[in-house]
Protein backbone atom coordinates (compact mmCIF):
# COMPACT_ATOMS: atom_id res chain seq x y z
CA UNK A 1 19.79 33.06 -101.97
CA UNK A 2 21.26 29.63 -102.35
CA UNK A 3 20.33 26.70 -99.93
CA UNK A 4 22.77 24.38 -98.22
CA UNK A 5 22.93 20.70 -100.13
CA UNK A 6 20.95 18.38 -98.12
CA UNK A 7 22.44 15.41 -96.96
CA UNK A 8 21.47 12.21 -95.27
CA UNK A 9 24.54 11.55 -92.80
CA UNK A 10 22.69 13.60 -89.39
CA UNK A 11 19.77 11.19 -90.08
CA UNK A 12 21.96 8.00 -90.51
CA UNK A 13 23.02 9.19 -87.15
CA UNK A 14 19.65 8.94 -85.21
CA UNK A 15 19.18 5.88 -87.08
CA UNK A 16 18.58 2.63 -84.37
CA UNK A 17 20.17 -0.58 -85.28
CA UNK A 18 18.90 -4.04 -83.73
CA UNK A 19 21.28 -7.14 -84.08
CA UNK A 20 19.86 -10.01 -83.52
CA UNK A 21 22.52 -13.52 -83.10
CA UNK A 22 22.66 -16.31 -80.53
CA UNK A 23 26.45 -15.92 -80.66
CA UNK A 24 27.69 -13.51 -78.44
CA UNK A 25 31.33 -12.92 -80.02
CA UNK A 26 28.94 -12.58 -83.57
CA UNK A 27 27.09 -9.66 -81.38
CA UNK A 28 29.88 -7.75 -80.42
CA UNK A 29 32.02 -7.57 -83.73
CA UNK A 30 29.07 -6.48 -85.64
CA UNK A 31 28.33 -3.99 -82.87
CA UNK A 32 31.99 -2.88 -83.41
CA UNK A 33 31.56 -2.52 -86.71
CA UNK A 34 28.88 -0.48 -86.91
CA UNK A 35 29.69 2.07 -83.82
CA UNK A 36 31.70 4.24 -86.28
CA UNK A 37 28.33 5.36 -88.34
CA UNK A 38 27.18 6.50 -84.99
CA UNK A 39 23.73 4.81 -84.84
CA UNK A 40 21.85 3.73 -82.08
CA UNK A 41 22.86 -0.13 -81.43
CA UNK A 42 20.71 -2.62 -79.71
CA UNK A 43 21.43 -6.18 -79.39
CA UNK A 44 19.11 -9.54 -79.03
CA UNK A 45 20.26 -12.83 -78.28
CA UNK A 46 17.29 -15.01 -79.73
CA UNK A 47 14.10 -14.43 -81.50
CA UNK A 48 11.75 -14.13 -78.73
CA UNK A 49 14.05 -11.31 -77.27
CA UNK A 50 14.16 -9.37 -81.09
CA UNK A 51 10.65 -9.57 -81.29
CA UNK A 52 9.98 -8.07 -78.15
CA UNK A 53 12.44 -5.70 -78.29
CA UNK A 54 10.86 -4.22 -81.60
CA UNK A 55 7.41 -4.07 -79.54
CA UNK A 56 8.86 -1.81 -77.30
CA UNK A 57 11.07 0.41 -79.52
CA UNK A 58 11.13 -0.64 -83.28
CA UNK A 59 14.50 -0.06 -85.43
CA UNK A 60 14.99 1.34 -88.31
CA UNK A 61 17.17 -1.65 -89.40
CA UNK A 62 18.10 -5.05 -87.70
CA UNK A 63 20.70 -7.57 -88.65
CA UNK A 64 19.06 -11.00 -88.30
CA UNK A 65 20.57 -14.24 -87.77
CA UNK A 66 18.91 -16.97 -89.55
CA UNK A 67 19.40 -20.25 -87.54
CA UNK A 68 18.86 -19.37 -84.05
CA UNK A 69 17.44 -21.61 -81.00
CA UNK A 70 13.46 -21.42 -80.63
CA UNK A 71 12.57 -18.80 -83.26
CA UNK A 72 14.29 -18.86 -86.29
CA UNK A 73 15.44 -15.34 -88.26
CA UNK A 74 13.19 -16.33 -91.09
CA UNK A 75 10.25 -16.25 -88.62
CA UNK A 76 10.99 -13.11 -86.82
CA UNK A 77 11.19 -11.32 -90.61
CA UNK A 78 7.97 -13.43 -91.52
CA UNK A 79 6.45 -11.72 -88.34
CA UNK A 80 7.50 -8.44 -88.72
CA UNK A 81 6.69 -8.22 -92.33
CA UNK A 82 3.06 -9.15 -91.77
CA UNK A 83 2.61 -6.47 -89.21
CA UNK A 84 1.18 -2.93 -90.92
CA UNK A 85 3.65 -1.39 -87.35
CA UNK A 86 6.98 -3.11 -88.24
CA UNK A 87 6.59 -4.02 -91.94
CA UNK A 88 8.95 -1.04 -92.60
CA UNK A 89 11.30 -2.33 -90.64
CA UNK A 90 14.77 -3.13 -92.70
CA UNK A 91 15.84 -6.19 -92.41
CA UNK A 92 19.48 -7.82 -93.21
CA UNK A 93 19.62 -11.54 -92.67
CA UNK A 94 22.82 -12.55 -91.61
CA UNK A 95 24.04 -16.51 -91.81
CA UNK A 96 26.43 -18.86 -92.25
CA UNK A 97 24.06 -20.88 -95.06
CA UNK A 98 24.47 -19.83 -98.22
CA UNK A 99 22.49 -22.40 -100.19
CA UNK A 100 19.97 -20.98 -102.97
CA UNK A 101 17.69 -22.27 -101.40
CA UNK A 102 18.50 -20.03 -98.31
CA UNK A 103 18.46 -17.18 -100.05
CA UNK A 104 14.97 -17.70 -101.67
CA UNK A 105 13.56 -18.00 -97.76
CA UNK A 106 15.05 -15.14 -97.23
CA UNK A 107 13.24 -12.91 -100.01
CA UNK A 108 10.14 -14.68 -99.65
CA UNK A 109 9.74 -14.11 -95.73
CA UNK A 110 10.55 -10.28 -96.53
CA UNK A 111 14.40 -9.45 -96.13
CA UNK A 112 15.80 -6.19 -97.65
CA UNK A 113 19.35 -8.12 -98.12
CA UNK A 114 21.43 -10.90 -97.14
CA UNK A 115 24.89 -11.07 -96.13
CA UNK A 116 27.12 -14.65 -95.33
CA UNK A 117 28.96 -15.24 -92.55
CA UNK A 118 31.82 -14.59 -91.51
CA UNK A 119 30.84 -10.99 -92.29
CA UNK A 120 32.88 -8.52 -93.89
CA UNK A 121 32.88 -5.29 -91.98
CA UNK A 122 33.35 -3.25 -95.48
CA UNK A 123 30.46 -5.04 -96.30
CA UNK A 124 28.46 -4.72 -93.65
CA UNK A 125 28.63 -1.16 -92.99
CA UNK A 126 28.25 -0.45 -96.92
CA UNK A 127 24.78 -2.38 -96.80
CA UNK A 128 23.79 -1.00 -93.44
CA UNK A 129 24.42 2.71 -94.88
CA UNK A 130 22.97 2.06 -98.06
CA UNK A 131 19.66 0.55 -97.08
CA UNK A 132 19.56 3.65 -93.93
CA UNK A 133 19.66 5.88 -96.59
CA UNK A 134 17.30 4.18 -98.86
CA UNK A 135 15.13 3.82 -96.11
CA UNK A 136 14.87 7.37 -94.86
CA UNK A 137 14.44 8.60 -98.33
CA UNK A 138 11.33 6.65 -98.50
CA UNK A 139 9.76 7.83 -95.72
CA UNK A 140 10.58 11.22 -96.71
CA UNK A 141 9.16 10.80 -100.02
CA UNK A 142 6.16 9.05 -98.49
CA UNK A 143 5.19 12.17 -96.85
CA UNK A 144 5.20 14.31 -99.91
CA UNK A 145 1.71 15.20 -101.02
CA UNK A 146 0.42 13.18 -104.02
CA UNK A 147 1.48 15.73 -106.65
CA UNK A 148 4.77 16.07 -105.35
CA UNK A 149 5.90 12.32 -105.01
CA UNK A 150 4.90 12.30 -108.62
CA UNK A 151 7.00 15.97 -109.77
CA UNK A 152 10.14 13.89 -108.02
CA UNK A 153 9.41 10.49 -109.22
CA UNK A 154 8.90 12.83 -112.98
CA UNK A 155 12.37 14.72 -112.06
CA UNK A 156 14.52 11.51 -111.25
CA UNK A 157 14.00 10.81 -107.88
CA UNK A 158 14.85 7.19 -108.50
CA UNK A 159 17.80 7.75 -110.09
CA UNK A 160 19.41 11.06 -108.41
CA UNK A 161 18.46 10.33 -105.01
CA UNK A 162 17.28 12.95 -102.18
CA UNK A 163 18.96 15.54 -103.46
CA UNK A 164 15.46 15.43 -106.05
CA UNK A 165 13.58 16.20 -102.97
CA UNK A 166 12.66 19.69 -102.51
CA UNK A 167 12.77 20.67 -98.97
CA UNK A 168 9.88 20.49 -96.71
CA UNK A 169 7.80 23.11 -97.16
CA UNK A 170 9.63 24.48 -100.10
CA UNK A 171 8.24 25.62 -103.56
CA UNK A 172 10.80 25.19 -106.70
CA UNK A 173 10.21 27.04 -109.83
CA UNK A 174 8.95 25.59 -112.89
CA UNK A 175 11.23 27.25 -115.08
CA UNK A 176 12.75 25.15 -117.31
């Protein structure tokens, strides 16, 4: 009896996006970029509001703008990284600097990526799907049992992707 190829789209789908930019215009194109993956989308206009926000309902991803009134994007990821709650939380700067410099904040305060302004939506959603997928592969291989993450991590599992992942609740043969 063959099984149907799993795939990661229906989760990519109850994924929850938070964008987080003081510029309202910056808001809604990225928010129009991303409705076609069919995700959840929240938006924050400042810091303070992202940070709350994720309190009340953390997102699988956010889109962070760096230079923002009050509380920068660098400290929001600084926070959210140093919480055991939100740590998991992707994060995608987004900003108009584009210094080295910038991008070495960036990393060291936590961020999965970092994209320049003005942002490509190709780019964007590209990132966005990638890192979703990433993401939820992750958590599903964090759930294995011990002996399992290591039989996937043994078969490939970095380099295949979740299609190395047995099922849940699955048992493969060891036939080789």
């Amino acid at each position: 009896m063959s099984e149907a190829p799993m795939t990661t789209t229906p989760s990519i789908e109850t994924a929850t996006i938070l964008i987080v930019d003081d510029n309202r215009q910056n808001l809604e194109l990225m928010q129009a970029y991303l409705e076609d993956l069919g995700c959840k989308i929240m938006t924050a206009s400042d810091g303070d509001e992202a940070i709350e926000i994720v309190g009340q309902s953390p997102p699988d991803l956010m889109l962070l703008d760096v230079m923002m009134p009050n509380v920068s994007g660098f400290q929001v990821c600084e926070k959210l990284k140093s919480q055991p709650s939100t740590r998991d939380i992707i994060v995608i700067m987004v900003t108009a600097l584009n210094e080295v410099g910038d991008y070495e904040r960036a990393v060291e305060c936590g961020t999965n990526d970092f994209i320049a302004k003005p942002v490509n939506k190709h780019e964007l959603i590209t990132r966005v799907r990638s890192l979703l997928e990433l993401g939820m592969l992750k958590r599903r291989f964090d759930q294995l049992p011990l002996g399992d993450r290591d039989a996937a991590f043994d078969r490939g599992l970095l380099d295949e992707g979740d299609s190395m992942l047995p099922p849940p609740d699955s048992e493969e043969d060891e036939t080789d």
